[in-house]
Protein backbone atom coordinates (compact mmCIF):
# COMPACT_ATOMS: atom_id res chain seq x y z
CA UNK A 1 0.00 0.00 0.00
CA UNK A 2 1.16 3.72 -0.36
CA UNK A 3 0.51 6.80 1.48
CA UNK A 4 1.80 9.24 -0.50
CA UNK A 5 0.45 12.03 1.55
CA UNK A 6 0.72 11.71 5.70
CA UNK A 7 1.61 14.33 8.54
CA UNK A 8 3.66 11.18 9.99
CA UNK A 9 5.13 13.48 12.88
CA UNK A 10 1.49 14.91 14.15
CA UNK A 11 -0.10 12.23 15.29
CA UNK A 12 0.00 12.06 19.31
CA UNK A 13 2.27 8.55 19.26
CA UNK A 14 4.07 9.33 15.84
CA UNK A 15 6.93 6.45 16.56
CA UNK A 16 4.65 4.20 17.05
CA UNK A 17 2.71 4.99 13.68
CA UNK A 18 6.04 4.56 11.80
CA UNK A 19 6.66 1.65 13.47
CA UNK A 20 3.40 0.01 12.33
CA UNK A 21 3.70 1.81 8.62
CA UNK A 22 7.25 -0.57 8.14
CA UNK A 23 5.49 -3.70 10.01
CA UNK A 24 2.85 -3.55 7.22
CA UNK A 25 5.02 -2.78 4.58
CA UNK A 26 3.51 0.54 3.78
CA UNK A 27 5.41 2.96 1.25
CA UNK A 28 4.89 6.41 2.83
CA UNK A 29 5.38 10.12 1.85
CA UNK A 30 5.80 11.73 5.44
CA UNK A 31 5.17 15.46 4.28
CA UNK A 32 5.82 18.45 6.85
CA UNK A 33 4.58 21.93 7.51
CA UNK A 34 7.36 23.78 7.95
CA UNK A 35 11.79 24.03 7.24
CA UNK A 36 12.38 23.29 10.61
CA UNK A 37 10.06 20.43 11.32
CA UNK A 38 12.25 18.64 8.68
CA UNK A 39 15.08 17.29 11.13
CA UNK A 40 12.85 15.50 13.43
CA UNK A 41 9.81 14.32 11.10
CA UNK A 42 12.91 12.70 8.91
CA UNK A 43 14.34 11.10 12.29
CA UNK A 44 11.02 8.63 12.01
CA UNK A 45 11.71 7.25 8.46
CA UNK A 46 11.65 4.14 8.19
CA UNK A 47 12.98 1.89 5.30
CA UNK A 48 10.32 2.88 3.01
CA UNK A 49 9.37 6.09 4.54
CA UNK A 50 10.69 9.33 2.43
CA UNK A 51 10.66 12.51 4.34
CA UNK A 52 9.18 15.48 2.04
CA UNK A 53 10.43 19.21 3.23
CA UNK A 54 7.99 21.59 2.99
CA UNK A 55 6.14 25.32 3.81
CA UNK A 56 2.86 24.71 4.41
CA UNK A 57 0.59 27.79 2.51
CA UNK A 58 -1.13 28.51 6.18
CA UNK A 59 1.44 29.21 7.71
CA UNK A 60 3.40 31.31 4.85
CA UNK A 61 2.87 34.09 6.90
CA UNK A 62 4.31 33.23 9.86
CA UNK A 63 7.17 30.87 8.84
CA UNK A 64 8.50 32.87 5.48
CA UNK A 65 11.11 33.30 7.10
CA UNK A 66 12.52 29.22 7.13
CA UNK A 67 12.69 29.84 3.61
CA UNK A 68 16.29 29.95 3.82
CA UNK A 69 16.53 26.67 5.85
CA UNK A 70 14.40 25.38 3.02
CA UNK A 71 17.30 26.75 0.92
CA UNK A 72 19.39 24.79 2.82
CA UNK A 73 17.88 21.67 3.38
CA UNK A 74 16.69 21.29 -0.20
CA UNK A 75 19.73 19.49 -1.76
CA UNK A 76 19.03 16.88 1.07
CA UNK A 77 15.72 15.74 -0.38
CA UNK A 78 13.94 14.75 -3.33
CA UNK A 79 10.43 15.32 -2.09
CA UNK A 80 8.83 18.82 -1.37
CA UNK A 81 5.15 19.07 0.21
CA UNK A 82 3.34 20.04 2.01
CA UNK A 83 3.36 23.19 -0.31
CA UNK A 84 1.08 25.21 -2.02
CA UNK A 85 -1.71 28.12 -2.16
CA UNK A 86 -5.19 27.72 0.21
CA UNK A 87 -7.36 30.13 -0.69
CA UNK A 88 -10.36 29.58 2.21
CA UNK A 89 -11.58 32.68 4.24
CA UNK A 90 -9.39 32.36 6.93
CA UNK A 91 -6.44 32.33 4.79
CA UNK A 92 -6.86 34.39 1.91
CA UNK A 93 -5.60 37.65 4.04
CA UNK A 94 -2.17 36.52 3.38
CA UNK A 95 -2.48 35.63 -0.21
CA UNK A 96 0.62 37.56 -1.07
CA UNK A 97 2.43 36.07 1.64
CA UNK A 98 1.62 32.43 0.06
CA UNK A 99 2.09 33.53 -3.82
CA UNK A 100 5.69 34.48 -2.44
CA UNK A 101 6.19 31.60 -0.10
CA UNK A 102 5.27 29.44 -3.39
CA UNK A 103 6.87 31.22 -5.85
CA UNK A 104 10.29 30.88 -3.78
CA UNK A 105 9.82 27.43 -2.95
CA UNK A 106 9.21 26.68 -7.07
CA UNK A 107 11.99 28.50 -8.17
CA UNK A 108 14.56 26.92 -5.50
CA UNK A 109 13.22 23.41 -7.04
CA UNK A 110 13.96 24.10 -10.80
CA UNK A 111 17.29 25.95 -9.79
CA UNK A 112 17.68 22.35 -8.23
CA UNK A 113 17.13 20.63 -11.24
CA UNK A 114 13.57 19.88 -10.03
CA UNK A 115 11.71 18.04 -7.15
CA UNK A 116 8.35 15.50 -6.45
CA UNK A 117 6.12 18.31 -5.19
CA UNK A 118 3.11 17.64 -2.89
CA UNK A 119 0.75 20.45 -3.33
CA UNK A 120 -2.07 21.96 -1.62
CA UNK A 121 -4.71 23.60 -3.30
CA UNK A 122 -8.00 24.24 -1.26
CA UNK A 123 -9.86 26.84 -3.05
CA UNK A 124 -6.86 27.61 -4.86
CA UNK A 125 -6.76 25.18 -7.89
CA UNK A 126 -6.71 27.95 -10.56
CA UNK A 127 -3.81 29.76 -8.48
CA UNK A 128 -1.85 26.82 -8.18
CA UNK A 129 -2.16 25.66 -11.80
CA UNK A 130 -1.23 29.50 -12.38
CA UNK A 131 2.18 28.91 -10.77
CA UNK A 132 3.29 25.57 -11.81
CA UNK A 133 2.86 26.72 -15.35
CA UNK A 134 5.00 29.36 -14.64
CA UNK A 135 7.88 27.00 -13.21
CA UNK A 136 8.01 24.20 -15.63
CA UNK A 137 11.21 23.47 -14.46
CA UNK A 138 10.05 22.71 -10.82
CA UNK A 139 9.78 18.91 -11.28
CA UNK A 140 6.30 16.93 -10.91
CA UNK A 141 3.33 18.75 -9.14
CA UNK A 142 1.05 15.79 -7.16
CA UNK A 143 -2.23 17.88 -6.25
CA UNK A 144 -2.78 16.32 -2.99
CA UNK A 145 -6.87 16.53 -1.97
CA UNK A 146 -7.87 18.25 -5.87
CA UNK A 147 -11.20 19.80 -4.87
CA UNK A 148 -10.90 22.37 -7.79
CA UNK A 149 -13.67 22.32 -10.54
CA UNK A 150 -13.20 20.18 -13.79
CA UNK A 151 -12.20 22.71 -16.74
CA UNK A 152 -8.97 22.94 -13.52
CA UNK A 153 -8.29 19.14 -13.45
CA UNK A 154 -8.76 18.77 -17.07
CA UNK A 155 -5.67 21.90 -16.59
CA UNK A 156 -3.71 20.07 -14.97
CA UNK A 157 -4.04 16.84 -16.54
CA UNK A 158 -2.91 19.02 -19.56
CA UNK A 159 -0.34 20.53 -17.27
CA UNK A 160 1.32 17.34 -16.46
CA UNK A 161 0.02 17.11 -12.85
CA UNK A 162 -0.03 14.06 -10.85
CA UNK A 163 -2.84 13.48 -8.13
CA UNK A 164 -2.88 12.01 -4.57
CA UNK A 165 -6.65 10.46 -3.00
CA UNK A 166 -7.12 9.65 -0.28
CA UNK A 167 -10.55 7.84 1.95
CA UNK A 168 -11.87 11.11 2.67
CA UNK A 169 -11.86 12.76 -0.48
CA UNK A 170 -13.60 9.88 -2.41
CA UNK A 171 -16.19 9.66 0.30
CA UNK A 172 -18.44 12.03 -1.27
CA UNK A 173 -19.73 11.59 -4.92
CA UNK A 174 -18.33 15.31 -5.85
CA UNK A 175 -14.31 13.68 -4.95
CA UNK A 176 -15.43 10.44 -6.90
CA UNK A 177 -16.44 12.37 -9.89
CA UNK A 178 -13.14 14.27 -9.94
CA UNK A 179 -11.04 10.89 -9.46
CA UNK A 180 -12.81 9.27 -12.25
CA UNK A 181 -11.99 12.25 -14.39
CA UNK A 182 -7.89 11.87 -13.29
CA UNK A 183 -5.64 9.81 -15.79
CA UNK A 184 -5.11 5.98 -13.91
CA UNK A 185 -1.76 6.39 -14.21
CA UNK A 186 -1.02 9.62 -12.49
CA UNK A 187 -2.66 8.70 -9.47
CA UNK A 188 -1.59 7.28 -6.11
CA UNK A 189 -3.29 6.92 -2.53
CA UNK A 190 -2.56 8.63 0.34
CA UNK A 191 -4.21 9.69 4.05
CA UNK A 192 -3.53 12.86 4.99
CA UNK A 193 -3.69 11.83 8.53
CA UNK A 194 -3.96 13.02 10.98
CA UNK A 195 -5.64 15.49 9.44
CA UNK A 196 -8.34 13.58 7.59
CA UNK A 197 -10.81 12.01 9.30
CA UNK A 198 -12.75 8.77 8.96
CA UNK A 199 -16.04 8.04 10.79
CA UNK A 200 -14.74 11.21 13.15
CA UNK A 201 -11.65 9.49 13.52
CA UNK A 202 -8.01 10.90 12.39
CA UNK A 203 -7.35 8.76 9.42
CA UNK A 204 -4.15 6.31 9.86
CA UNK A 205 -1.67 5.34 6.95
CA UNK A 206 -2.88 2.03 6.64
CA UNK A 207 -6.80 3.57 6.25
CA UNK A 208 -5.12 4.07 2.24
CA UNK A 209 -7.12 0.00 1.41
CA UNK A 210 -10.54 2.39 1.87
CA UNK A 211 -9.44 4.42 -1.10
CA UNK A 212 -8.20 1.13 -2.64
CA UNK A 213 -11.78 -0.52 -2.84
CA UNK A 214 -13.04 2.99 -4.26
CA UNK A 215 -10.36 3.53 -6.91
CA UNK A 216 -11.72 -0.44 -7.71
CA UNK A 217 -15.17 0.63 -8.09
CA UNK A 218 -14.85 3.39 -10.14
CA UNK A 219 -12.21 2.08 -12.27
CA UNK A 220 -14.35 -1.66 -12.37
CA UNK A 221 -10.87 -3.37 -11.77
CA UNK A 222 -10.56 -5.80 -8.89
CA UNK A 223 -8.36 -4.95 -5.52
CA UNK A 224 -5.29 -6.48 -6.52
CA UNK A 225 -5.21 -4.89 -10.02
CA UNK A 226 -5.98 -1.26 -8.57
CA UNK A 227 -2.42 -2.50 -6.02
CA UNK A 228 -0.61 -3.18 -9.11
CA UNK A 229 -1.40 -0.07 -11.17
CA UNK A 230 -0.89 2.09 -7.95
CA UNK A 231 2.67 0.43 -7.30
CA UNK A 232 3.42 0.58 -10.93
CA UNK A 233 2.43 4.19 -11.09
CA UNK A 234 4.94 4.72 -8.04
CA UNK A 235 7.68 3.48 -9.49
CA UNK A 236 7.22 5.38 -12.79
CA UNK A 237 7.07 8.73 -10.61
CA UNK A 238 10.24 7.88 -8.87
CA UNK A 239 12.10 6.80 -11.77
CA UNK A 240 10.99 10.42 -13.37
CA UNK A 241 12.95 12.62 -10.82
């Protein structure tokens, strides 16, 4: 199975959830908020755990200045995320503070000979598809959680974009409509746990099979085919960057 998409160093026992990830043989993208957070979130890695370094777009404001730690740390990764614009209420009074924060964090990954880029994009899709065009040399965007409309997927389809689902977002028949939509071969599972929530509960790595048995609905393949496209689809993104 494959997360591709976890806060693996916010949940309340994060150890032991890494622990568990390598017992079941999970392939995990352990994403982070912020520069700093990098040092300890890549401390619980496990043999197939990769530690992404990231800026998270709500807190751009507040943490614009770790961009030069990202600077730093950049050479010491091949994963970027959580990055990205969120353009909800609550954060859309610090749009320029997350167009800069973005724009910095793009341009640092083409000067790097680009990156695999988890990206956020709540109420943002147009804005994010807006910058990745302009940063072709960035690497490969995966739109973690797309919740834009569908002329914007059918964008970034046409952009090159990559997408990440997870139990939560396919839940509802407005996610499933947008997965069935994505190219099967630019798309991997993830959690975003702890973040998402299943049933009111923080969703866990593993919670990735519930997305599994949707992906084989709407796709009308069986379980184990929708595993083999998934891990084949992995391995093509790695071998890309």
């Amino acid at each position: 199975m494959i997360d591709f998409h976890c806060h693996l160093d916010l949940y309340p026992e994060p150890d032991r959830v890494a622990r568990e990830c390598a017992e079941r043989g999970l392939y995990v993208l352990s994403v982070t908020t912020t520069p700093s957070a990098w040092y300890g979130t890549n401390r619980l890695a496990q043999e197939r755990t990769r530690t992404a370094l990231g800026l998270h777009p709500q807190l751009a404001h507040e943490r614009k200045i770790e961009l030069t730690l990202f600077d730093e740390l950049l050479p010491r990764t091949r994963y970027v995320g959580e990055i990205g614009l969120d353009g909800t209420p609550e954060c859309r009074a610090y749009w320029k503070d997350q167009l800069a924060v973005f724009g910095h964090v793009l341009e640092a990954c083409a000067q790097a000979g680009g990156r695999i880029m988890s990206i956020h994009s709540r109420s943002a899709s147009k804005g994010v598809l807006d910058c990745v065009e302009a940063h072709p040399g960035a690497g490969i965007s995966v739109l973690h959680w797309f919740s834009g409309s569908p002329s914007d997927l059918d964008r970034a389809i046409k952009l090159g974009c990559w997408f990440s689902v997870g139990p939560a977002m396919v839940n509802g028949e407005r996610g499933r409509s947008l997965v069935a939509r994505m190219p099967r071969d630019r798309v991997l599972t993830e959690s975003d746990g702890p973040f998402a929530q299943i049933d009111g509960v923080s969703a866990m790595p593993w919670d990735v099979h519930l997305a599994v048995q949707v992906l084989s609905e709407i796709w009308a393949q069986s379980r184990e085919k929708v595993g083999r496209i998934l891990c084949d689809n992995l391995g093509a993104l790695v071998g890309r960057m």
